[in-house]
Each structure stands twice: as C-alpha cells, then as structure tokens.
PDB file of N, CA and C in Angstrom:
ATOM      1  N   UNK A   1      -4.462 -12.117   5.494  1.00  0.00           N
ATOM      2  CA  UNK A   1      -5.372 -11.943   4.407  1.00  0.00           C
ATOM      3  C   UNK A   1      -4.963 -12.820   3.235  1.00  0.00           C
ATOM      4  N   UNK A   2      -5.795 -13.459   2.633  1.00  0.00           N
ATOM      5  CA  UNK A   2      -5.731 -14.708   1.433  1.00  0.00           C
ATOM      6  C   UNK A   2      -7.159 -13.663   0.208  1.00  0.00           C
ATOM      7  N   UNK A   3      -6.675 -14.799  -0.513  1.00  0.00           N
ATOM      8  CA  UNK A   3      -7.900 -14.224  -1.798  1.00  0.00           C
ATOM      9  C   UNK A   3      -8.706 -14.692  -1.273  1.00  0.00           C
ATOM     10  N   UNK A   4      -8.629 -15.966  -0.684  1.00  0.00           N
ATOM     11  CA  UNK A   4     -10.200 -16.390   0.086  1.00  0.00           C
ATOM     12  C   UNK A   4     -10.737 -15.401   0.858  1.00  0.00           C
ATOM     13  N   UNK A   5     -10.496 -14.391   1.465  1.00  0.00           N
ATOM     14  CA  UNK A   5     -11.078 -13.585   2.166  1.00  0.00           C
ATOM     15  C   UNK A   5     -12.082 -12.677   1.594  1.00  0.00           C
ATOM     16  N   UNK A   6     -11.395 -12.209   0.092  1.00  0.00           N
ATOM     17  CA  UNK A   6     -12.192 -11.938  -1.191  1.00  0.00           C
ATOM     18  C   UNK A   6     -11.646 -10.515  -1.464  1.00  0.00           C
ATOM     19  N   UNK A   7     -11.972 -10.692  -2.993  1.00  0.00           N
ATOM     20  CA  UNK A   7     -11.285  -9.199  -3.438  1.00  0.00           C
ATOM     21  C   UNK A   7     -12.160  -8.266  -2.929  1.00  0.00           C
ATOM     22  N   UNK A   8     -13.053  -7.873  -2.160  1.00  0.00           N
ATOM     23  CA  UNK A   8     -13.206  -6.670  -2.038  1.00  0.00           C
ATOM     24  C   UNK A   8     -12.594  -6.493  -0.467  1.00  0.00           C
ATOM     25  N   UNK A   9     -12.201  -7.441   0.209  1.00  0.00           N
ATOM     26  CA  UNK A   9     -11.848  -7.199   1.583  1.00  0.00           C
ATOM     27  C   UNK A   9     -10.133  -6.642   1.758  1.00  0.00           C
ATOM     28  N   UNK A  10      -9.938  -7.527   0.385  1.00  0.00           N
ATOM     29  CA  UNK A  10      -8.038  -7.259   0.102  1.00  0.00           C
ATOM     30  C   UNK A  10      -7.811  -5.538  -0.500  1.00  0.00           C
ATOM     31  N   UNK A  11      -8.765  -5.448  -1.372  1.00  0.00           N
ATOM     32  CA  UNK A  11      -8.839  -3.679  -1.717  1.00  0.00           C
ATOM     33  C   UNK A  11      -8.966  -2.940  -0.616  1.00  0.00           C
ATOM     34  N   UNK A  12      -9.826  -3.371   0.272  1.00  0.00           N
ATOM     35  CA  UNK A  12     -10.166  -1.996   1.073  1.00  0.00           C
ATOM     36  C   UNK A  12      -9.239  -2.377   2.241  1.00  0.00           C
ATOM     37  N   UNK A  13      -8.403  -3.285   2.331  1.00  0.00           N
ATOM     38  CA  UNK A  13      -6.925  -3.341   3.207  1.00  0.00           C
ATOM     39  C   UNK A  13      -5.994  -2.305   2.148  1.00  0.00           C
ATOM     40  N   UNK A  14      -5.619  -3.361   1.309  1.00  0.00           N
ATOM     41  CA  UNK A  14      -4.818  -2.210   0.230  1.00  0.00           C
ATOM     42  C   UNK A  14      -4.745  -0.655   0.377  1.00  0.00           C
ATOM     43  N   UNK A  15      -6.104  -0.234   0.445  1.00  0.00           N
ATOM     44  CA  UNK A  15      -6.614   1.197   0.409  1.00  0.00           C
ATOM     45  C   UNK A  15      -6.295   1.375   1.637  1.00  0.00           C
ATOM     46  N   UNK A  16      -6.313   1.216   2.735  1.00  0.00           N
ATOM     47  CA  UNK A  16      -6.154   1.038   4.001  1.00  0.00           C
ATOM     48  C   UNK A  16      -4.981   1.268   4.276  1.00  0.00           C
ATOM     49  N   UNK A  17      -3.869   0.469   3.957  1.00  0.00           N
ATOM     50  CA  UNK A  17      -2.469   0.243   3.936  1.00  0.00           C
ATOM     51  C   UNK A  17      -1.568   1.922   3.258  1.00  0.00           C
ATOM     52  N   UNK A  18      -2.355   1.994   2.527  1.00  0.00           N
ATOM     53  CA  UNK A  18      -1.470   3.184   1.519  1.00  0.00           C
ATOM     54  C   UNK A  18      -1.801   4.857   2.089  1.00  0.00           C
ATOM     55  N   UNK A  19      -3.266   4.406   2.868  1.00  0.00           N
ATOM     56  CA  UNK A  19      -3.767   5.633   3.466  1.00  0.00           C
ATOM     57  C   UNK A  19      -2.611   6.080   4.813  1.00  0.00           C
ATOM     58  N   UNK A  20      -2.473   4.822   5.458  1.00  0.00           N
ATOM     59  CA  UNK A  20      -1.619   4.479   6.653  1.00  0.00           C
ATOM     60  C   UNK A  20      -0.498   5.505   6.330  1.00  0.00           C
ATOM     61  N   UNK A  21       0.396   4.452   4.799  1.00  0.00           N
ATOM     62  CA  UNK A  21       1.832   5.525   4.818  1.00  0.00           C
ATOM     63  C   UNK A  21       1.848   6.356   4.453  1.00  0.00           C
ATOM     64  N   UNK A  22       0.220   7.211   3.685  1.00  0.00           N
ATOM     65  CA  UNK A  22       0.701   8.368   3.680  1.00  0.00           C
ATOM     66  C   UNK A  22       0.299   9.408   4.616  1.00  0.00           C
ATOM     67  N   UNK A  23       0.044   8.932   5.657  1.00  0.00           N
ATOM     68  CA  UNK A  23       0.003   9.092   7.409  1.00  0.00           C
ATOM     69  C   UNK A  23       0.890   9.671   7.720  1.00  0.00           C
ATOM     70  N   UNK A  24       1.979   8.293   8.162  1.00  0.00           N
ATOM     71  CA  UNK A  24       3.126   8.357   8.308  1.00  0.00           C
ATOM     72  C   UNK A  24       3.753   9.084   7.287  1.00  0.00           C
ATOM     73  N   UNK A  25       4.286   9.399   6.314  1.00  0.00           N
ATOM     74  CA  UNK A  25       4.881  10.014   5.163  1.00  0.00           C
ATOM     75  C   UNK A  25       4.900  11.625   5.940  1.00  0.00           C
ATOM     76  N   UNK A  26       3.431  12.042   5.958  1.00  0.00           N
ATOM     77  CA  UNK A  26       3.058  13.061   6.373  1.00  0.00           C
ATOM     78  C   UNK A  26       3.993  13.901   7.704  1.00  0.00           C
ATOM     79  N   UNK A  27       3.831  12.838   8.652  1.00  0.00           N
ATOM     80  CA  UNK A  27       4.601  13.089   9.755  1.00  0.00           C
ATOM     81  C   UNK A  27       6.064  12.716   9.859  1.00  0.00           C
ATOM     82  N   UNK A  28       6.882  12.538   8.764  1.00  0.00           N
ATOM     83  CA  UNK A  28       8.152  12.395   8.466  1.00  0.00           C
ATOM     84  C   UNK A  28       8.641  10.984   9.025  1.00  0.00           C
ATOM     85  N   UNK A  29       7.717  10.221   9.235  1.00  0.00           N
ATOM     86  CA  UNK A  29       7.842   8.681   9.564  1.00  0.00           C
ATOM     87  C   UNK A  29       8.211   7.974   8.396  1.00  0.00           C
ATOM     88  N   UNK A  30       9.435   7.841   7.623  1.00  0.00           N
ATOM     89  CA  UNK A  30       9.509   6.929   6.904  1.00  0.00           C
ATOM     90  C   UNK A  30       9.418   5.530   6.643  1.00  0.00           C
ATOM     91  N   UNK A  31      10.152   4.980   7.874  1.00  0.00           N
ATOM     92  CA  UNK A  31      10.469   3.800   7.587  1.00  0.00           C
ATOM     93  C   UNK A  31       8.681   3.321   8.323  1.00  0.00           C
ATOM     94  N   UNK A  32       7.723   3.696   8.866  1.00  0.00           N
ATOM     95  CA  UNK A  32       6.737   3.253   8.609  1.00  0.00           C
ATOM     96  C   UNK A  32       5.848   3.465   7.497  1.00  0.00           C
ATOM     97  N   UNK A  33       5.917   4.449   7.071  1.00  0.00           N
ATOM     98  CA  UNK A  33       5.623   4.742   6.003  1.00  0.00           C
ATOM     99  C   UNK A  33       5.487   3.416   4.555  1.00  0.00           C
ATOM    100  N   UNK A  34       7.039   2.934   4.779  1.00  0.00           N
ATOM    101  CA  UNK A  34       7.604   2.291   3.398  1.00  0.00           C
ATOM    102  C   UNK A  34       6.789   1.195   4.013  1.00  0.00           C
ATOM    103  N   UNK A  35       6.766   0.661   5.107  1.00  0.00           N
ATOM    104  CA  UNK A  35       6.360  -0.591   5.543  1.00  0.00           C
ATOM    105  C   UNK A  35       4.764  -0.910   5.188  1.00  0.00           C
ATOM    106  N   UNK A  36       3.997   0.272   5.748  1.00  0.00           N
ATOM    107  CA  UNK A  36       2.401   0.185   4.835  1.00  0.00           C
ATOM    108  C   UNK A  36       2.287   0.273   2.988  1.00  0.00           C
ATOM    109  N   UNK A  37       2.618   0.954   2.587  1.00  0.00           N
ATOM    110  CA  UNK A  37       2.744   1.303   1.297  1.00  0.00           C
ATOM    111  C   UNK A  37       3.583  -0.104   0.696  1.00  0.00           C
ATOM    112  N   UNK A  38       4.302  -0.711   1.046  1.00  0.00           N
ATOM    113  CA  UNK A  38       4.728  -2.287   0.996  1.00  0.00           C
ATOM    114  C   UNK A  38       3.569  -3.058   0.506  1.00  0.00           C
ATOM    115  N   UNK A  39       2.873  -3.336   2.056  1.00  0.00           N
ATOM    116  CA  UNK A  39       2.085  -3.968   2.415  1.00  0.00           C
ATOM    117  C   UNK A  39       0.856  -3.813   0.815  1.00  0.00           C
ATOM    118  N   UNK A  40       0.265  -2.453   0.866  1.00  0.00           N
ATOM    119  CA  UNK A  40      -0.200  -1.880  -0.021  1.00  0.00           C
ATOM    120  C   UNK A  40      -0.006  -2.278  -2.018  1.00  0.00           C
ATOM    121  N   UNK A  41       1.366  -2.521  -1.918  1.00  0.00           N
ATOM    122  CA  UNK A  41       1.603  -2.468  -3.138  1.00  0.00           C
ATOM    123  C   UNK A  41       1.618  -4.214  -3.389  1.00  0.00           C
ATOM    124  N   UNK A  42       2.188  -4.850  -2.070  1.00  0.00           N
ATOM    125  CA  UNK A  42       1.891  -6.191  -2.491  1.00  0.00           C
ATOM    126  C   UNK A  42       0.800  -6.600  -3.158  1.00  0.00           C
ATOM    127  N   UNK A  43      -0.476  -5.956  -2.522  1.00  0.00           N
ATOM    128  CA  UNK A  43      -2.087  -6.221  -2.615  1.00  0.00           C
ATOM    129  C   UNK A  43      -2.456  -5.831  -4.162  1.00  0.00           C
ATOM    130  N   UNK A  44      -2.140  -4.727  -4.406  1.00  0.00           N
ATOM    131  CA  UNK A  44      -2.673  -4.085  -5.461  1.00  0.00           C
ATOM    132  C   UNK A  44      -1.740  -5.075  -6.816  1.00  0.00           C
ATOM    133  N   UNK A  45      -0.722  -5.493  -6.348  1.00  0.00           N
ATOM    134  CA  UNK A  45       0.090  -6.227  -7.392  1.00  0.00           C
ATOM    135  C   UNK A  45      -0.906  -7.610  -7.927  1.00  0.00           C
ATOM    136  N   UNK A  46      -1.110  -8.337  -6.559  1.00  0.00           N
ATOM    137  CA  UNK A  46      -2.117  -9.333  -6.769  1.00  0.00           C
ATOM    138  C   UNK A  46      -2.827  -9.666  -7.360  1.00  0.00           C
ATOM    139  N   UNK A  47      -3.941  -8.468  -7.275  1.00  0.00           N
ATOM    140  CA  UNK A  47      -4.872  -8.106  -7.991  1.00  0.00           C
ATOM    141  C   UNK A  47      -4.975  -7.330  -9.141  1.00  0.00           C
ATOM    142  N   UNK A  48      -3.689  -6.837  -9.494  1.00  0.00           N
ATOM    143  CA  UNK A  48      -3.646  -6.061 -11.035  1.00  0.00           C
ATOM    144  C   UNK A  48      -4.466  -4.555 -10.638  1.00  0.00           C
ATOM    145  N   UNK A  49      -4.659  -4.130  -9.877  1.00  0.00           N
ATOM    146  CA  UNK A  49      -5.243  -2.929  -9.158  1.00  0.00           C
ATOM    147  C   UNK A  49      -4.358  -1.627 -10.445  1.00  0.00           C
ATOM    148  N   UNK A  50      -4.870  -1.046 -10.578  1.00  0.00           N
ATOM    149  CA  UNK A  50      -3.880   0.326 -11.323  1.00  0.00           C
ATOM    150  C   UNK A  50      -3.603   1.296 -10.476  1.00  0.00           C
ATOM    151  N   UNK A  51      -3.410   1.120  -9.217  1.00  0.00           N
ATOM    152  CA  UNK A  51      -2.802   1.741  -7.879  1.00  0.00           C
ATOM    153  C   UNK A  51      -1.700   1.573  -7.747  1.00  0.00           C
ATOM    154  N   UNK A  52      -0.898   0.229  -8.537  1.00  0.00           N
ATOM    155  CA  UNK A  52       0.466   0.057  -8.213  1.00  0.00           C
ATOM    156  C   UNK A  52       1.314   0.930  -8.595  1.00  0.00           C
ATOM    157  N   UNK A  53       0.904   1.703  -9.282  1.00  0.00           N
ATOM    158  CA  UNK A  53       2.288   2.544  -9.903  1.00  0.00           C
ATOM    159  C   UNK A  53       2.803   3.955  -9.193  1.00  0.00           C
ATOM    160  N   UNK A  54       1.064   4.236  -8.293  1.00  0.00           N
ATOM    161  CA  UNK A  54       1.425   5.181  -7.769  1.00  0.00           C
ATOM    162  C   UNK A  54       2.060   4.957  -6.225  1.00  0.00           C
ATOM    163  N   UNK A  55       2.395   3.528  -5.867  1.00  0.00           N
ATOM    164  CA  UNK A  55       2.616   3.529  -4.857  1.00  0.00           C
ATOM    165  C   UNK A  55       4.049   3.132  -4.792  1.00  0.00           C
ATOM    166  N   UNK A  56       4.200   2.424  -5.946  1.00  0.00           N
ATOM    167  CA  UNK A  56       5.600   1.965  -6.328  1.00  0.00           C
ATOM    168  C   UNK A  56       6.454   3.476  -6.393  1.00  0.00           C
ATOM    169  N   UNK A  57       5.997   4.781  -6.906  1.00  0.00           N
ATOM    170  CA  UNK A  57       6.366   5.965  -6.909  1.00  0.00           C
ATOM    171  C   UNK A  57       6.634   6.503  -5.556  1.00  0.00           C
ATOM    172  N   UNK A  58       5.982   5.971  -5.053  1.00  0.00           N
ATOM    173  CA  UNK A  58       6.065   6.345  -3.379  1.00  0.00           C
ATOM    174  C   UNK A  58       6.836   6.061  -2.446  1.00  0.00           C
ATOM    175  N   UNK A  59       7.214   4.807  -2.970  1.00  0.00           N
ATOM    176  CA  UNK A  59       8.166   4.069  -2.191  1.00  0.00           C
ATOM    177  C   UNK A  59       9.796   3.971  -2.754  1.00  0.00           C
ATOM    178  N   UNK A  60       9.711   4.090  -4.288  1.00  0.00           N
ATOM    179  CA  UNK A  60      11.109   4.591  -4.829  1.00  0.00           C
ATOM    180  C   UNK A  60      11.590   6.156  -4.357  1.00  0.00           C
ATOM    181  N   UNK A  61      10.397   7.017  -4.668  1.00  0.00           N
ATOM    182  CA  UNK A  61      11.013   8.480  -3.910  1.00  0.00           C
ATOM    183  C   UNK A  61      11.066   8.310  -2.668  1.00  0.00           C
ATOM    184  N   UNK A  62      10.915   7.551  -1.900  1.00  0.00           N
ATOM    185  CA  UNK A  62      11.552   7.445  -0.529  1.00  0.00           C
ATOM    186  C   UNK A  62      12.696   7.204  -0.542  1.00  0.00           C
ATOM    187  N   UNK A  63      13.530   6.701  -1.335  1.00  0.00           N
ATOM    188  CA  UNK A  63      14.502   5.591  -1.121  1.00  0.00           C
ATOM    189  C   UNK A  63      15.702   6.591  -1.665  1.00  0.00           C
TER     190      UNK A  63
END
C-alpha cells in the first residue's frame, strides 16, 4: 500500500489492521496482536489520523 493507492483505501487498511490486533489481543495472541496494531499505527501516523494515540496505547501496554 502507497498513498497512490489513496487515502481512503490506506484508512480502511489502518482500520482493518487495528481491528485485527484487537482480535488477536482478545485471544491472548500478543505478539500478533503488536504486529497488526504496528502495521495500523504506521498508517494512521502517515496520515495524521487521531487514531494514533490510541493505538500507540495499545501497543506500549503490551510491552
């Protein structure tokens, strides 16, 4: 995924991504968990999204 693909395709990955780890989260899967929510926070960083903080929260209380 590139910006060329376009911001609404990178959000609804983003959204996608964070739904994933908290999937995994759910089912005590961490280390997949951290790996979507990653993925997730890269995206939302990109784009200045105001999602980052709650995911950045997500991934420090993992740790």
């Amino acid at each position: 995924m590139t910006l060329e693909d376009g911001p609404e395709v990178l959000v609804e990955s983003a959204h996608t991504y964070a739904g994933i780890g908290d999937a995994h989260a759910a089912l005590g899967e961490h280390d997949q968990a951290a790996e979507h929510w990653q993925r997730a926070l890269t995206i939302y960083r990109r784009l200045g999204m105001p999602q980052v903080d709650a995911v950045a929260t997500k991934l420090s209380n993992r740790l």
